[in-house]
Protein backbone atom coordinates (compact mmCIF):
# COMPACT_ATOMS: atom_id res chain seq x y z
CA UNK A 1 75.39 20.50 -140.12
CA UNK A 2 72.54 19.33 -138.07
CA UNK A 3 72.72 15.88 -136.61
CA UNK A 4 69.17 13.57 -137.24
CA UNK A 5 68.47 12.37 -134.10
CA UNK A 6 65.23 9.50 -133.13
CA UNK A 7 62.24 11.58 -132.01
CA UNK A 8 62.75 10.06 -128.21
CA UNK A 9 66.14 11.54 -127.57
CA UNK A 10 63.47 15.28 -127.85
CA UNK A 11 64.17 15.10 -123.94
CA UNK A 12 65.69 16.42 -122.19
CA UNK A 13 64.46 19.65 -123.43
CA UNK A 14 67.32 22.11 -125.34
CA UNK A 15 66.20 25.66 -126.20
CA UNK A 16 68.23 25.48 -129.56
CA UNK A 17 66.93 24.32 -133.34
CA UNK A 18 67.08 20.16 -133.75
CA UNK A 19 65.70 17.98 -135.91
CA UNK A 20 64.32 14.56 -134.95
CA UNK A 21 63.20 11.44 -137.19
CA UNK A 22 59.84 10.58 -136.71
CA UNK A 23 58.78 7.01 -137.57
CA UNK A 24 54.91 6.34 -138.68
CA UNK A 25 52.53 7.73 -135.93
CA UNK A 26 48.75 8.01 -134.64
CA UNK A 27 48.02 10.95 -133.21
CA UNK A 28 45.32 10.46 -130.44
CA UNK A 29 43.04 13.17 -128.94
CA UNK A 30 40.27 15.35 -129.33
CA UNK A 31 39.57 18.76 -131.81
CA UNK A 32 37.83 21.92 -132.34
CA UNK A 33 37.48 23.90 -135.87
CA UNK A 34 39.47 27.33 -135.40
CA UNK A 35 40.23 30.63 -136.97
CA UNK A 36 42.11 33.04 -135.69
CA UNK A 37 40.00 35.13 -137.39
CA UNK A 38 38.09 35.72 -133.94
CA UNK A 39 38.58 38.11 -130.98
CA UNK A 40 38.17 35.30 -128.45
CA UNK A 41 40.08 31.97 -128.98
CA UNK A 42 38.61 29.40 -127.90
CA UNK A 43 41.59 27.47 -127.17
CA UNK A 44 42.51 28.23 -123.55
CA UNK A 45 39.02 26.67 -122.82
CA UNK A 46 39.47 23.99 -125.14
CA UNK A 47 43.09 23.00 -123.02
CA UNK A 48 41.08 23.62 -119.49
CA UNK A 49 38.31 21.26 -121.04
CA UNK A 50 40.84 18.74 -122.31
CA UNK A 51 42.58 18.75 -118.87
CA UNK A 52 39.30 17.95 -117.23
CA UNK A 53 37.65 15.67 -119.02
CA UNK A 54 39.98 13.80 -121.44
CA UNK A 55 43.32 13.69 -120.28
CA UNK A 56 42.87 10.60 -117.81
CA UNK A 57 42.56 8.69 -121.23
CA UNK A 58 44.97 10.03 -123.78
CA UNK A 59 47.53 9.73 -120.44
CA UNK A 60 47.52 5.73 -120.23
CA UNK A 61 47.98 5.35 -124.25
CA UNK A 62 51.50 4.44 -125.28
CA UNK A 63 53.47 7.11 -126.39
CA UNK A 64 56.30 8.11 -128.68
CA UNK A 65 57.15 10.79 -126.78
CA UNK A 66 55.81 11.80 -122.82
CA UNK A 67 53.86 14.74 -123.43
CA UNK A 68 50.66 16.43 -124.78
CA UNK A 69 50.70 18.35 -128.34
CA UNK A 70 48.41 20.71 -130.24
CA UNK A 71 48.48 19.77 -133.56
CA UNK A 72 47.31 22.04 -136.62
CA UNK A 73 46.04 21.13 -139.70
CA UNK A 74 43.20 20.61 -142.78
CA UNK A 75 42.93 23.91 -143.19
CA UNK A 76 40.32 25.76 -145.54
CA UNK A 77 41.66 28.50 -147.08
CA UNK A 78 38.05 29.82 -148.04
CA UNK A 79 37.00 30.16 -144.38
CA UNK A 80 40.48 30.29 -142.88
CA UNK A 81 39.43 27.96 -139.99
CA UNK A 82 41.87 24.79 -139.53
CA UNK A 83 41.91 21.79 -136.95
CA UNK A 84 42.97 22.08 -133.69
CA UNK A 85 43.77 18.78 -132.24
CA UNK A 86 45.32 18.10 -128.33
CA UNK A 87 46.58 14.85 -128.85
CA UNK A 88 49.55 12.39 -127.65
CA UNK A 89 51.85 10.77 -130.56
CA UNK A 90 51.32 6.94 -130.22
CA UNK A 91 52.74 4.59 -132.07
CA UNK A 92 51.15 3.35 -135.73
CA UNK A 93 48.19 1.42 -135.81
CA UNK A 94 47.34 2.36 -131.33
CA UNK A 95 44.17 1.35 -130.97
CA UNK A 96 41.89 4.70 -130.56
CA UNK A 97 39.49 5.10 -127.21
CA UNK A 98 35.43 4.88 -127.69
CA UNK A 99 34.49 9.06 -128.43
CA UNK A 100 38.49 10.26 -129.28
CA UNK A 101 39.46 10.59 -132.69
CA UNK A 102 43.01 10.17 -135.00
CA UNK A 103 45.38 11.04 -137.16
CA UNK A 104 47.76 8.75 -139.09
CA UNK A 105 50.97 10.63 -139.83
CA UNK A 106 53.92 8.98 -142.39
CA UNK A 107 57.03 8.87 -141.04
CA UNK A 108 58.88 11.86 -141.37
CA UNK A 109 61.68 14.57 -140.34
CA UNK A 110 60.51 17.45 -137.60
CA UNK A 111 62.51 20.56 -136.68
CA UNK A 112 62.33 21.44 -132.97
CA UNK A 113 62.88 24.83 -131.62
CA UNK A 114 61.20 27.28 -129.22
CA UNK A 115 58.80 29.58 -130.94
CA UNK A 116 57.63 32.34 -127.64
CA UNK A 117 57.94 32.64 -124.16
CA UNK A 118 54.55 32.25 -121.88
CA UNK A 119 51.86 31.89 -123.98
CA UNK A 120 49.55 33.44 -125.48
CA UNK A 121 52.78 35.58 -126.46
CA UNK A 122 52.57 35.99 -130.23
CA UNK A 123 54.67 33.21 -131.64
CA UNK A 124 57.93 34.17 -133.44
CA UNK A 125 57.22 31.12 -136.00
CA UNK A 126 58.97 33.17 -138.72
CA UNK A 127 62.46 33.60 -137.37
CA UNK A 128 61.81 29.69 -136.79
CA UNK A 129 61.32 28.64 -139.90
CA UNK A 130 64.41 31.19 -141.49
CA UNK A 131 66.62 29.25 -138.51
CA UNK A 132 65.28 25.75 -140.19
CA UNK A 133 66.17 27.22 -143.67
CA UNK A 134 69.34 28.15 -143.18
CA UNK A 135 70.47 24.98 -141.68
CA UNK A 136 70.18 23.09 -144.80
CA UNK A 137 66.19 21.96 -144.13
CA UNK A 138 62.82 23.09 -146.02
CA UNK A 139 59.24 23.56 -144.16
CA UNK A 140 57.36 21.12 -145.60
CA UNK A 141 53.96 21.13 -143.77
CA UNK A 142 53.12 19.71 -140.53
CA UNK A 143 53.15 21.95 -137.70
CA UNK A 144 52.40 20.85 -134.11
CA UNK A 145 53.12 23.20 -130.70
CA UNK A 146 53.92 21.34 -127.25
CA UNK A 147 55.53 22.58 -124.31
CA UNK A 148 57.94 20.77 -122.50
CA UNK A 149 57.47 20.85 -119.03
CA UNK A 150 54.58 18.95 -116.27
CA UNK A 151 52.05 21.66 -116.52
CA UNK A 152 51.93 22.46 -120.04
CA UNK A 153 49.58 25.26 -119.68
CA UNK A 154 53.30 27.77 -118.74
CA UNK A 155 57.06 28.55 -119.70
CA UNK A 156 57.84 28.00 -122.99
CA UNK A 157 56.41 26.90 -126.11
CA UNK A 158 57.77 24.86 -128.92
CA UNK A 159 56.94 23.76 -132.32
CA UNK A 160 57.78 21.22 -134.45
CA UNK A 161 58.03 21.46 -138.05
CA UNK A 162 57.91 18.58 -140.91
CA UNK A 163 61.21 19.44 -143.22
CA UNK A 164 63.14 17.76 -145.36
CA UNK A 165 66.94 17.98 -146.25
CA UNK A 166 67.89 20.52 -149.39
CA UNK A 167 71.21 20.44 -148.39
């Protein structure tokens, strides 16, 4: 049985499946519309962008946890193209910068585990989510990539999962 742990003990970083209790959260940052329907992502520019020209304020907010994510979501299934958001999780209710945008997110559970090595490696998200399944836990939306290290453009990546408990 996996333990429920607070979302702050996520560090020091374990290469193994946890899940973490998230309490009510902004997410902070800026976004692009994606598909991966194209041959060129526009991602790796968006992050070099990001880097350059917005992290100096996302990196002074206060944070649940001490890193950068990528957060996906609203997506439209009639033109496959979803939101891509690099954002910090701040606590409920942080006020939001002049020209950055939000997300409120409930509080909720999130499975942790590492999804590829070295990105842009194709992500092994479904061995991840049979892991989550078989540990007594359910996918239940919200997905969100970080990695866990200074320079968060290498080494590994991880996801994060919304579940709850069928177990």
């Amino acid at each position: 049985m996996i333990q429920v742990k607070p979302i702050t003990d996520i560090f020091p970083f374990k290469n193994y499946l946890r899940v973490f209790e998230l309490p009510k959260t902004r997410l902070i940052g800026k976004s692009i519309r994606h598909t991966d329907e194209t041959d060129i992502s526009p991602i790796p520019r968006f992050w070099t962008e990001y880097y350059e020209k917005y992290h100096n304020v996302t990196n002074v907010l206060p944070r649940i946890i001490n890193t950068n994510i990528a957060w996906f979501g609203e997506y439209e299934p009639s033109n496959k193209q979803f939101t891509y958001m690099i954002c910090v999780i701040c606590p409920a209710e942080t006020p939001v910068p002049a020209g950055f945008e939000y997300r409120d997110m409930p509080s909720m559970l999130l499975a942790h585990g590492t999804i590829c090595k070295n990105p842009p490696d194709a992500h092994n998200i479904e061995q991840f989510s049979e892991e989550v399944n078989k540990s007594g836990f359910m996918q239940t939306g919200l997905w969100c990539e970080f990695y866990p290290y200074q320079n968060e453009m290498i080494n590994d990546c991880c996801a994060l999962f919304s579940v709850k408990r069928t177990t």
